[in-house]
Protein backbone atom coordinates (compact mmCIF):
# COMPACT_ATOMS: atom_id res chain seq x y z
CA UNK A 1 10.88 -69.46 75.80
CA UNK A 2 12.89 -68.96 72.70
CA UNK A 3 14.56 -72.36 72.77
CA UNK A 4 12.20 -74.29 73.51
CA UNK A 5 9.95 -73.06 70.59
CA UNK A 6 12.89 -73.54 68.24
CA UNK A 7 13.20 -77.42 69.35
CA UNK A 8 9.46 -78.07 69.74
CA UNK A 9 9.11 -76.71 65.70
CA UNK A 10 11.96 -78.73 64.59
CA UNK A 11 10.26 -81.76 66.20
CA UNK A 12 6.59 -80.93 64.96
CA UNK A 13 8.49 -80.76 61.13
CA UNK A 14 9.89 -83.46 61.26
CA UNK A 15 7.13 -85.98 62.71
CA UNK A 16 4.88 -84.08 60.44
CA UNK A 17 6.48 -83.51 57.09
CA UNK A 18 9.87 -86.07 56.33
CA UNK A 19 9.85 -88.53 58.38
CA UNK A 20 6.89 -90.16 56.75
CA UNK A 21 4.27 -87.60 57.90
CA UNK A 22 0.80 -87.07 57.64
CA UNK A 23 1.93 -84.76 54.86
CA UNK A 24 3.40 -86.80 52.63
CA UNK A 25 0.65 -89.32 52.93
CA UNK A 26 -1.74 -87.17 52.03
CA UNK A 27 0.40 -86.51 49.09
CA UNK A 28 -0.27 -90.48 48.03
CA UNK A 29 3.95 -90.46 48.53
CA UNK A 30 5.39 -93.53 50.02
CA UNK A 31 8.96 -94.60 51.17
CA UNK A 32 10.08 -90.76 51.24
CA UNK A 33 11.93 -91.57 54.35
CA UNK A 34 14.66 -93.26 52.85
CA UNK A 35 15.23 -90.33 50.62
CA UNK A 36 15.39 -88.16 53.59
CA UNK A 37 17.32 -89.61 55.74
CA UNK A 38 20.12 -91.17 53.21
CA UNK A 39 21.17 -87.28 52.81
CA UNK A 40 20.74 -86.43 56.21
CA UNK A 41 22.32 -88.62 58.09
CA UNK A 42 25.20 -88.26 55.87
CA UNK A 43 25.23 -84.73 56.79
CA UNK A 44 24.88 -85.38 60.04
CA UNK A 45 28.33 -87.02 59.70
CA UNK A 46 29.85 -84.86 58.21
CA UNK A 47 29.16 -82.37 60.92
CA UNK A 48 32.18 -84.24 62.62
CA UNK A 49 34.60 -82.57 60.15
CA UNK A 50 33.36 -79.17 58.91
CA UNK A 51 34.67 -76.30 60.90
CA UNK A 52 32.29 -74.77 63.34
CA UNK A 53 32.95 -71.19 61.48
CA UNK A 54 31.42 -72.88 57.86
CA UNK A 55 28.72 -74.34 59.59
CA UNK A 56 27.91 -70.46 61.44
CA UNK A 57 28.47 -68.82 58.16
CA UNK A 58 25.47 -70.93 56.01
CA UNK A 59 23.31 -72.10 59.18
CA UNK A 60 20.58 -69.73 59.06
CA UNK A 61 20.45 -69.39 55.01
CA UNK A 62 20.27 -73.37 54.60
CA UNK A 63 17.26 -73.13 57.41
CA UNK A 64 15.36 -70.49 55.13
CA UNK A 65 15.86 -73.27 52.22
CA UNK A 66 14.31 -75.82 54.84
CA UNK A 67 11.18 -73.60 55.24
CA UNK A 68 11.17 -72.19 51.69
CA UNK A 69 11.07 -76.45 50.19
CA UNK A 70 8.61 -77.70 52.76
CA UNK A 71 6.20 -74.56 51.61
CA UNK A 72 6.30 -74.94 48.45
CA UNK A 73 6.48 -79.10 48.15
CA UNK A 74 3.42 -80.02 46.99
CA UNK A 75 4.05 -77.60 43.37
CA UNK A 76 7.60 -80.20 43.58
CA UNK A 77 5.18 -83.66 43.91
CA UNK A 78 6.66 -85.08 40.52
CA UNK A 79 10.38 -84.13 41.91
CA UNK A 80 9.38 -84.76 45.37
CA UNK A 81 12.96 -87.31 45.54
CA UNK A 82 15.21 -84.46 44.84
CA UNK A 83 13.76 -81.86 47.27
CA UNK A 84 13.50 -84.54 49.91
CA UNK A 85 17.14 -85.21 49.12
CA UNK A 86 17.92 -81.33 49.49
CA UNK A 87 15.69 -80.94 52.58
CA UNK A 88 18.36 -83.91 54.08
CA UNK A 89 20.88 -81.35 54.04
CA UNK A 90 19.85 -78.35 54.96
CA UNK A 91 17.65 -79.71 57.87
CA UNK A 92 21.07 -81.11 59.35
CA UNK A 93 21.75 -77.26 60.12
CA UNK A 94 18.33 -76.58 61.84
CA UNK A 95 18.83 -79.32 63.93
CA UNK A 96 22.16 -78.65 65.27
CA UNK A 97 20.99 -75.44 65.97
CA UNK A 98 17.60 -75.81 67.81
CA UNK A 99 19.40 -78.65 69.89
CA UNK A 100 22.25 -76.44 70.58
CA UNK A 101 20.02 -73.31 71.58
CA UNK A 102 18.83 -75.54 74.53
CA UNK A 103 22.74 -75.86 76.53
CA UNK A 104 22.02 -72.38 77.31
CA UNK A 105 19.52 -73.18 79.88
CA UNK A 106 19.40 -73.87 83.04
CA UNK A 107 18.33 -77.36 83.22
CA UNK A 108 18.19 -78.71 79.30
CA UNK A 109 17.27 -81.79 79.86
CA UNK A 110 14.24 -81.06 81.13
CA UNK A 111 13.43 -78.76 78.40
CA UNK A 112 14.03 -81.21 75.94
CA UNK A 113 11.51 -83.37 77.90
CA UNK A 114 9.00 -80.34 77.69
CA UNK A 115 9.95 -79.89 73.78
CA UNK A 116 8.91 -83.55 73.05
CA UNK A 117 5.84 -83.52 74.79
CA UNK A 118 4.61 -80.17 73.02
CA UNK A 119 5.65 -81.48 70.04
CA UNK A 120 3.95 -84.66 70.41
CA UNK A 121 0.59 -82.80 71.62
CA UNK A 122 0.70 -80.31 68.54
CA UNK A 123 1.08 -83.60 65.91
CA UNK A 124 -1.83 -85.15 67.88
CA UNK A 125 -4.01 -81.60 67.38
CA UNK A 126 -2.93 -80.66 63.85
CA UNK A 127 -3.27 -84.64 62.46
CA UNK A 128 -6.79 -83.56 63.36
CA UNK A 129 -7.29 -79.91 62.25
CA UNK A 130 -9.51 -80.02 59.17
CA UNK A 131 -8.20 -77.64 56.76
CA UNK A 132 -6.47 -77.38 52.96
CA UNK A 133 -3.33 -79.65 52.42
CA UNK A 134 -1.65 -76.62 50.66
CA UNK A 135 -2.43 -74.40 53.59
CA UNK A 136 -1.08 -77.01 56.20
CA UNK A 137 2.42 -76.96 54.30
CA UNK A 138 2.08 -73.07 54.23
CA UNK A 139 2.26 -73.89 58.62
CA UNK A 140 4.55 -76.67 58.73
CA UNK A 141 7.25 -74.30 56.31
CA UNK A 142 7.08 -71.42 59.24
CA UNK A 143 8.21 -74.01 61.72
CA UNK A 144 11.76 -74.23 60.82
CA UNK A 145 12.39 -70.52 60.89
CA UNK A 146 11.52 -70.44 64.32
CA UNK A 147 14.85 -71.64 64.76
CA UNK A 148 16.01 -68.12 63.26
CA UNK A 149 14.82 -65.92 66.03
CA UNK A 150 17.36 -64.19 67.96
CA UNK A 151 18.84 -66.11 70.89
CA UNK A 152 21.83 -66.48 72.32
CA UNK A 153 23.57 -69.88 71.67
CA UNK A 154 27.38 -70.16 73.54
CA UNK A 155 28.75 -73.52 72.79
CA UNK A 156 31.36 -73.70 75.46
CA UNK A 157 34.25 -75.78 75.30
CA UNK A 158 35.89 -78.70 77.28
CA UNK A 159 40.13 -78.15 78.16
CA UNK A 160 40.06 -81.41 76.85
CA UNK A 161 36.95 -82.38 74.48
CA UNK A 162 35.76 -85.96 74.48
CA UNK A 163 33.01 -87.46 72.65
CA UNK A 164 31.82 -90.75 74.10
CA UNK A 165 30.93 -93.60 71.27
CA UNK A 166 30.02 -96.25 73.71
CA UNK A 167 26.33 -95.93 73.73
CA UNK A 168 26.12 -95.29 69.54
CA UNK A 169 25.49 -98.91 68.93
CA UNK A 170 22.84 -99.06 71.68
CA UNK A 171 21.05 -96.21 69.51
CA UNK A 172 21.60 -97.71 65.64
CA UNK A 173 20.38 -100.94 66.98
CA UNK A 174 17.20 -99.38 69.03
CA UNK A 175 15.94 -97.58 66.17
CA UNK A 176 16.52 -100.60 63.94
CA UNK A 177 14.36 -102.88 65.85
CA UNK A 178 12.05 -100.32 67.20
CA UNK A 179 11.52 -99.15 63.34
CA UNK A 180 10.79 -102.85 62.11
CA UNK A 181 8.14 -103.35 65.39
CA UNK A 182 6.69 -100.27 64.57
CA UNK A 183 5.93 -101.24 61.11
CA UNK A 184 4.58 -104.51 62.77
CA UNK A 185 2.52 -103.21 65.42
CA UNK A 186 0.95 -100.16 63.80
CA UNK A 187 -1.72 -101.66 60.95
CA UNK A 188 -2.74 -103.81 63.75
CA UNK A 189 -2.89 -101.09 66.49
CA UNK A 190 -5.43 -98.90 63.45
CA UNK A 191 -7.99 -101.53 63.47
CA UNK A 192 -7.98 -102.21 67.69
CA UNK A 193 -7.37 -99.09 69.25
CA UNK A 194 -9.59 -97.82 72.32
CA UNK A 195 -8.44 -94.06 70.92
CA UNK A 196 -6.45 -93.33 68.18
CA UNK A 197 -3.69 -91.14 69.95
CA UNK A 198 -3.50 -92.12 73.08
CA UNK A 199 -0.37 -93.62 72.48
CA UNK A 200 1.03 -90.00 72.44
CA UNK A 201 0.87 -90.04 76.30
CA UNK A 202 2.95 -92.78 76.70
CA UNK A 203 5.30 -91.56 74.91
CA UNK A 204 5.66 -87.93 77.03
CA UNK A 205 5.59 -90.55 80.41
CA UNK A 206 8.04 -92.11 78.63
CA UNK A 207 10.39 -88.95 78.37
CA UNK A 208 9.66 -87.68 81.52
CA UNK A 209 10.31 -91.12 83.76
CA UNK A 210 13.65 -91.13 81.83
CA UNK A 211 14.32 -87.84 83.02
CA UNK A 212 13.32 -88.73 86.35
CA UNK A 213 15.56 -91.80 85.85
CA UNK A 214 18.27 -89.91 84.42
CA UNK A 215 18.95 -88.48 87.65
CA UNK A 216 20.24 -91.92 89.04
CA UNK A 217 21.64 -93.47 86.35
CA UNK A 218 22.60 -93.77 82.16
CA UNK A 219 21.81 -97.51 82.00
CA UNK A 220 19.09 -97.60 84.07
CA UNK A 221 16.86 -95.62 81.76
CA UNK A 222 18.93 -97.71 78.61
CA UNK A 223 17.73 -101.28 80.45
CA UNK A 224 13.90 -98.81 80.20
CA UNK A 225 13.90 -98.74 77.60
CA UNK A 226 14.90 -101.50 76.30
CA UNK A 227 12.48 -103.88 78.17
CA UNK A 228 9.49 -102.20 77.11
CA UNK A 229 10.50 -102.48 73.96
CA UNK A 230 11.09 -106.32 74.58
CA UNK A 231 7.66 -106.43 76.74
CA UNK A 232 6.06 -104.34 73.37
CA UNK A 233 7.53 -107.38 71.23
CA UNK A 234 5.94 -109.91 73.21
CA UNK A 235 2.53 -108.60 73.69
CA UNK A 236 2.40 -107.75 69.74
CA UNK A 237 2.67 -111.53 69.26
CA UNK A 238 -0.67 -112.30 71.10
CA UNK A 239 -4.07 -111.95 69.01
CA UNK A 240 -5.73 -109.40 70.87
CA UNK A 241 -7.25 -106.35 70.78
CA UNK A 242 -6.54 -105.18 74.75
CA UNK A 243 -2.45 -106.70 73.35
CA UNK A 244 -2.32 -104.69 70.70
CA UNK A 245 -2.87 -101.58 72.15
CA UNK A 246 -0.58 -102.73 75.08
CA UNK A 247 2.24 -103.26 72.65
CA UNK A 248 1.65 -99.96 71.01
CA UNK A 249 2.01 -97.94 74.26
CA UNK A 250 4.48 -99.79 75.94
CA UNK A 251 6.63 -99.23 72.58
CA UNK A 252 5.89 -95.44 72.74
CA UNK A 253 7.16 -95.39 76.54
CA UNK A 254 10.26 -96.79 74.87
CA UNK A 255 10.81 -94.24 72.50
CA UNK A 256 9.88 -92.10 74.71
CA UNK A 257 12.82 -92.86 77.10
CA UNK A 258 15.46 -93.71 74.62
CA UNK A 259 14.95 -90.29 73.12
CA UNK A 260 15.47 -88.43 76.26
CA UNK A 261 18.68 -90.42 77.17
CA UNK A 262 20.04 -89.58 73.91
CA UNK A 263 19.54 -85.75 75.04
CA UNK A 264 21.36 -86.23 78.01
CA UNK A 265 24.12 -88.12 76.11
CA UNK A 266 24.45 -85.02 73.88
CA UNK A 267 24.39 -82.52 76.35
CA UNK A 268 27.03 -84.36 78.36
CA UNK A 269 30.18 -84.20 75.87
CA UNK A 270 31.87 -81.71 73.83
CA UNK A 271 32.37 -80.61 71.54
CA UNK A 272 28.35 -80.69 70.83
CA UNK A 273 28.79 -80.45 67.29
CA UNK A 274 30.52 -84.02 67.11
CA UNK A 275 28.66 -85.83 70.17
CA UNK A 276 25.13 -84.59 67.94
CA UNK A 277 26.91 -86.04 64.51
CA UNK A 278 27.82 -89.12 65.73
CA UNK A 279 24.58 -89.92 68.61
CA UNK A 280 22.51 -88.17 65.57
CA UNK A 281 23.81 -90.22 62.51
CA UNK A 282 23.28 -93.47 64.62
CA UNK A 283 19.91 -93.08 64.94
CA UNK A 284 19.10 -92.11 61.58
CA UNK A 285 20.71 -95.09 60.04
CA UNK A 286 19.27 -97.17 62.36
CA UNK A 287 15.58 -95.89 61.03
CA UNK A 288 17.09 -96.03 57.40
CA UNK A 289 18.30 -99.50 58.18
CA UNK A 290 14.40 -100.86 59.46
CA UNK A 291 13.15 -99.37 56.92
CA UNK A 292 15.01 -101.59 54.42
CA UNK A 293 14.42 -104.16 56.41
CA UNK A 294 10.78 -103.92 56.29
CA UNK A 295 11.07 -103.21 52.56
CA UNK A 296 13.18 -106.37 51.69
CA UNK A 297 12.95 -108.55 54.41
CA UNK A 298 9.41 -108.57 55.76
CA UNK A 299 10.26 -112.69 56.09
CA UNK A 300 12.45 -112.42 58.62
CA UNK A 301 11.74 -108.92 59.97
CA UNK A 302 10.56 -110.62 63.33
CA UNK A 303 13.79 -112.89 63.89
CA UNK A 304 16.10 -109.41 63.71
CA UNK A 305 13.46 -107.80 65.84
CA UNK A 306 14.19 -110.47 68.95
CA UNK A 307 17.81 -110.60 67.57
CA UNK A 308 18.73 -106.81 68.09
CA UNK A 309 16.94 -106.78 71.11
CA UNK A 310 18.58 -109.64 73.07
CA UNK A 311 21.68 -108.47 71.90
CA UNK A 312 21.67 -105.27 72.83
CA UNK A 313 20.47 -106.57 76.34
CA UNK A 314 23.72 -108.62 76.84
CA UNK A 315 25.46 -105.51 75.80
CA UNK A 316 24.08 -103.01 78.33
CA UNK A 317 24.33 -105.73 81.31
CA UNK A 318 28.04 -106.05 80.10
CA UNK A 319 28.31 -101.76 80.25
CA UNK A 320 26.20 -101.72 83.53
CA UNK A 321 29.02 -103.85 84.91
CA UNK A 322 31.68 -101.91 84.06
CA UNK A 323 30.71 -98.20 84.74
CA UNK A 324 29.80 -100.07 88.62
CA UNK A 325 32.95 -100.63 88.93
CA UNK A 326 34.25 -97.91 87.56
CA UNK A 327 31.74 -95.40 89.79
CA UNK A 328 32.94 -97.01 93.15
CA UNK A 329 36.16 -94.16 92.63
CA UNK A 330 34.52 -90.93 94.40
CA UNK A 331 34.67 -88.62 91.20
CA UNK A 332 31.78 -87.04 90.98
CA UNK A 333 31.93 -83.66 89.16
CA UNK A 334 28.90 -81.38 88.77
CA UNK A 335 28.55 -80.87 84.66
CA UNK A 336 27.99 -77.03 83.34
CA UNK A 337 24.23 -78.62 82.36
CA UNK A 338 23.36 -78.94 86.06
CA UNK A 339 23.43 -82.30 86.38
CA UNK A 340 25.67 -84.71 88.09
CA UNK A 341 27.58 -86.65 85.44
CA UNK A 342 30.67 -88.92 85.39
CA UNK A 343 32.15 -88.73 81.64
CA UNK A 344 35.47 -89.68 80.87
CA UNK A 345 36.57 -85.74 80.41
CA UNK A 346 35.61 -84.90 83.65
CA UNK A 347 37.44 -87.75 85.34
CA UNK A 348 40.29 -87.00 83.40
CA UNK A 349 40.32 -83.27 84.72
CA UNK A 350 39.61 -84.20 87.89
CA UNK A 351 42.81 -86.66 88.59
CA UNK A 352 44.84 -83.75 86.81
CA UNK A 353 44.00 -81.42 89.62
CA UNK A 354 44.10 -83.60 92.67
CA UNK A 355 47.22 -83.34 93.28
CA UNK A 356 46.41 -79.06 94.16
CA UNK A 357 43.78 -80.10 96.09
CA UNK A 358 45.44 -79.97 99.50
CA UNK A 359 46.38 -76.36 98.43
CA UNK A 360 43.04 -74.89 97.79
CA UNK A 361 39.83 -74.55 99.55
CA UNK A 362 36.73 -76.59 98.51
CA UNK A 363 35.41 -73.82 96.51
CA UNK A 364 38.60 -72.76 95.41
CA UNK A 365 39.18 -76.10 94.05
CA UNK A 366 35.41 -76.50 92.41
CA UNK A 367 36.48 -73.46 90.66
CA UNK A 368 39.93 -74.99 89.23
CA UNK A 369 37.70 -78.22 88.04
CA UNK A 370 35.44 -75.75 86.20
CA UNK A 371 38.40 -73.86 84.83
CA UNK A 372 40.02 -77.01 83.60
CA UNK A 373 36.43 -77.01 81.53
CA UNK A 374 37.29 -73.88 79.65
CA UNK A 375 34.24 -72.16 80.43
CA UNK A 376 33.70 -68.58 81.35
CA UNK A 377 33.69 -67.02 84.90
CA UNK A 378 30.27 -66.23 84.69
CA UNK A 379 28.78 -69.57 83.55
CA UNK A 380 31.21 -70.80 86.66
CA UNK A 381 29.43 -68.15 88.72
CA UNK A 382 25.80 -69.89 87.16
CA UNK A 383 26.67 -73.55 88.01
CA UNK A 384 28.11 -72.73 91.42
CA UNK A 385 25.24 -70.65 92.27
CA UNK A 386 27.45 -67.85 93.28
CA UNK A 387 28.30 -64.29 92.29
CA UNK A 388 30.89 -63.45 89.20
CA UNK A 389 32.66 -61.38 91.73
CA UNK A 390 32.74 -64.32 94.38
CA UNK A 391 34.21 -66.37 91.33
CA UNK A 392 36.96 -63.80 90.65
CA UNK A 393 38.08 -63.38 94.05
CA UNK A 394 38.32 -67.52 94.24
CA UNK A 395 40.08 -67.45 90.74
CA UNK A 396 43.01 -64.14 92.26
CA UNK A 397 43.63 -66.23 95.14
CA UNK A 398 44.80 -69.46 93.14
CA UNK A 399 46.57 -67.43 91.21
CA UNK A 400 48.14 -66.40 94.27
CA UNK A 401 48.99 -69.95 95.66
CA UNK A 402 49.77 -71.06 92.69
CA UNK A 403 52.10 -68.24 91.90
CA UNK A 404 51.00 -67.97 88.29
CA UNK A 405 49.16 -64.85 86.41
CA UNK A 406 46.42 -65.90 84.29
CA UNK A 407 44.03 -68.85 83.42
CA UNK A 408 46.33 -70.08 80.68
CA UNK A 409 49.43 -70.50 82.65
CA UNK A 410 46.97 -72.26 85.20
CA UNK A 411 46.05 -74.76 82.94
CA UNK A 412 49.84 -75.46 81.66
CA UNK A 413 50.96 -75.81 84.94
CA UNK A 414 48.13 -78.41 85.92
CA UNK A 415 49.01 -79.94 83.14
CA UNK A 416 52.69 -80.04 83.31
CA UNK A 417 52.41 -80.64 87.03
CA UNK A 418 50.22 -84.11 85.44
CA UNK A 419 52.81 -85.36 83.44
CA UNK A 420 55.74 -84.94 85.82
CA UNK A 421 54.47 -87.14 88.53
């Protein structure tokens, strides 16, 4: 499937080639991440202000730049800084647009599960594929304009678009303390592995038991992930070989799971261009921010490692807490990704329409919740599992009740009907 090559490339380029690749090490060039990501995840940000038509317009040319620079990097070595600078930029575009190729489908997150683990599979092959370091760049340059093939990418839109910032210092804080560990664990994991790369199936379990998690419930998988990382902490500390290998894996089955939830946070707001900046950006300055750490304050590196974690335990018990309570209301609203969600837009649609409720019939008043969405009749038709025509004839006949001629006067009377009681 077109989409899920797209995302599976921009993962393999990344792992491989920026993010403090194979590629780059073979190049003798250290620290490039903090080049990369500096520019990137400023990018990222900025995603939460430029106009969806700019970013459209230069998408697909700044993706060609993406390929063009990783191609031809190693003739760049001595300027390696500024290209990596560059690359910051322009791969902000690919990924907003291989993530946002996936809300087409019928069940994302699982395809985002499916990307990860083929991405993680084809690292774990080509780490060990024995051929010239120019010709590996030539491969790892044709993986971002996979994201160019023709597909079609709707970004629908909410009534009422919401993004939700409560998990975003769950995210900075994970990658913070999960980048520091990782520096920890890894030189010690190289000399006392069983087999080098076995930690790559961990990490797939890890994004497929989140999925599976997922399905029950946001902090769950957050408390998953968070634990193993705790557990990976722990066992790190204890001089042995069978520990070291324990601590790699179990921090891979955390990655694995936070990376997955992040999906599903992404996929559940709109607009997607601004939940991606600001779940995105997080994450990236959390890496940026371990990496410092590890650069400046090895010393002490361990302290924020048990610091970050605890606290972001005491947060999530505190969140757990509150979304209990706040899930004991039955509001539960089927999201256009096919999964059962309960975000604070579609709460907020659904007390606006209650009070029709005893006017329409169940499916008549599913359809009015999905309306409220702003979404077409045919993705209606796609979530409801029912025909467009069985959609229209729902839609005519609350027009009818509601004496009112098309979806926009719908909307202002729900709305008006809202603020008058």
């Amino acid at each position: 499937m077109k989409e899920l090559l797209s995302f599976s490339g921009l993962l393999l380029w990344l792992w491989l080639f920026p993010m403090e690749g194979m590629l780059l090490s073979e190049l003798g060039i250290e620290r490039s991440i903090n080049y990369f990501l500096t520019t990137h995840s400023m990018t990222l940000l900025a995603f939460l202000w430029l106009k969806k038509d700019f970013i459209d317009r230069y998408s697909n040319f700044l993706i060609l730049i993406t390929g063009f620079l990783t191609i031809f990097f190693p003739y760049f070595k001595d300027h390696f800084f500024i290209v990596l600078f560059v690359l910051g930029v322009s791969s902000a575009f690919l990924v907003l647009k291989a993530v946002k190729s996936l809300i087409n489908l019928q069940n994302p997150l699982l395809y985002s599960a499916f990307g990860f683990s083929i991405a993680s599979l084809s690292q774990f092959v080509f780490c060990r594929w024995q051929i010239s370091l120019n010709l590996k760049f030539f491969i790892v340059g044709l993986l971002p304009l996979l994201a160019l093939i023709p597909k079609e990418i709707k970004d629908y839109e909410l009534a009422y678009p919401a993004t939700d910032k409560r998990y975003t210092p769950f995210i900075y804080f994970f990658y913070l303390t999960g980048g520091i560990l990782y520096s920890f664990i890894t030189p010690a994991y190289e000399k006392a592995c069983f087999f080098k790369g076995f930690e790559v199936f961990y990490y797939i379990a890890g994004c497929f038991i989140g999925y599976l998690v997922l399905k029950f419930d946001n902090i769950f998988c957050l408390f998953g992930a968070i634990i193993s990382g705790l557990l990976a902490f722990s066992f790190h500390k204890v001089d042995e070989s069978l520990f070291y290998n324990l601590s790699m894996f179990l921090l891979q089955f955390a990655f694995g799971m936070i990376e997955i939830f992040i999906m599903n946070h992404v996929f559940q707001q709109r607009p997607l261009q601004k939940s991606l900046a600001v779940i995105f950006s997080a994450m990236c300055l959390g890496i940026l921010s371990g990496s410092f750490v590890s650069l400046y304050l090895f010393n002490y590196a361990s302290l924020i490692v048990l610091f970050g974690n605890i606290t972001m335990i005491a947060a999530a018990t505190v969140l757990l807490f509150i979304e209990k309570r706040v899930k004991k209301e039955p509001q539960t609203v089927t999201n256009p990704v096919g999964e059962t969600a309960y975000s604070h837009t579609q709460k907020s649609d659904y007390q606006k329409t209650e009070h029709f409720k005893a006017r329409l019939s169940a499916k008549e008043y599913e359809v009015l919740l999905h309306i409220m969405e702003g979404i077409t009749y045919k993705e209606i038709a796609k979530i409801m599992n029912i025909s467009e025509s069985t959609i229209k004839t729902h839609v005519k006949r609350i027009f009818e009740k509601e004496k009112v001629s098309d979806r926009k006067s719908l909307i202002e009377k729900v709305m008006s009907t809202h603020e008058d009681r």
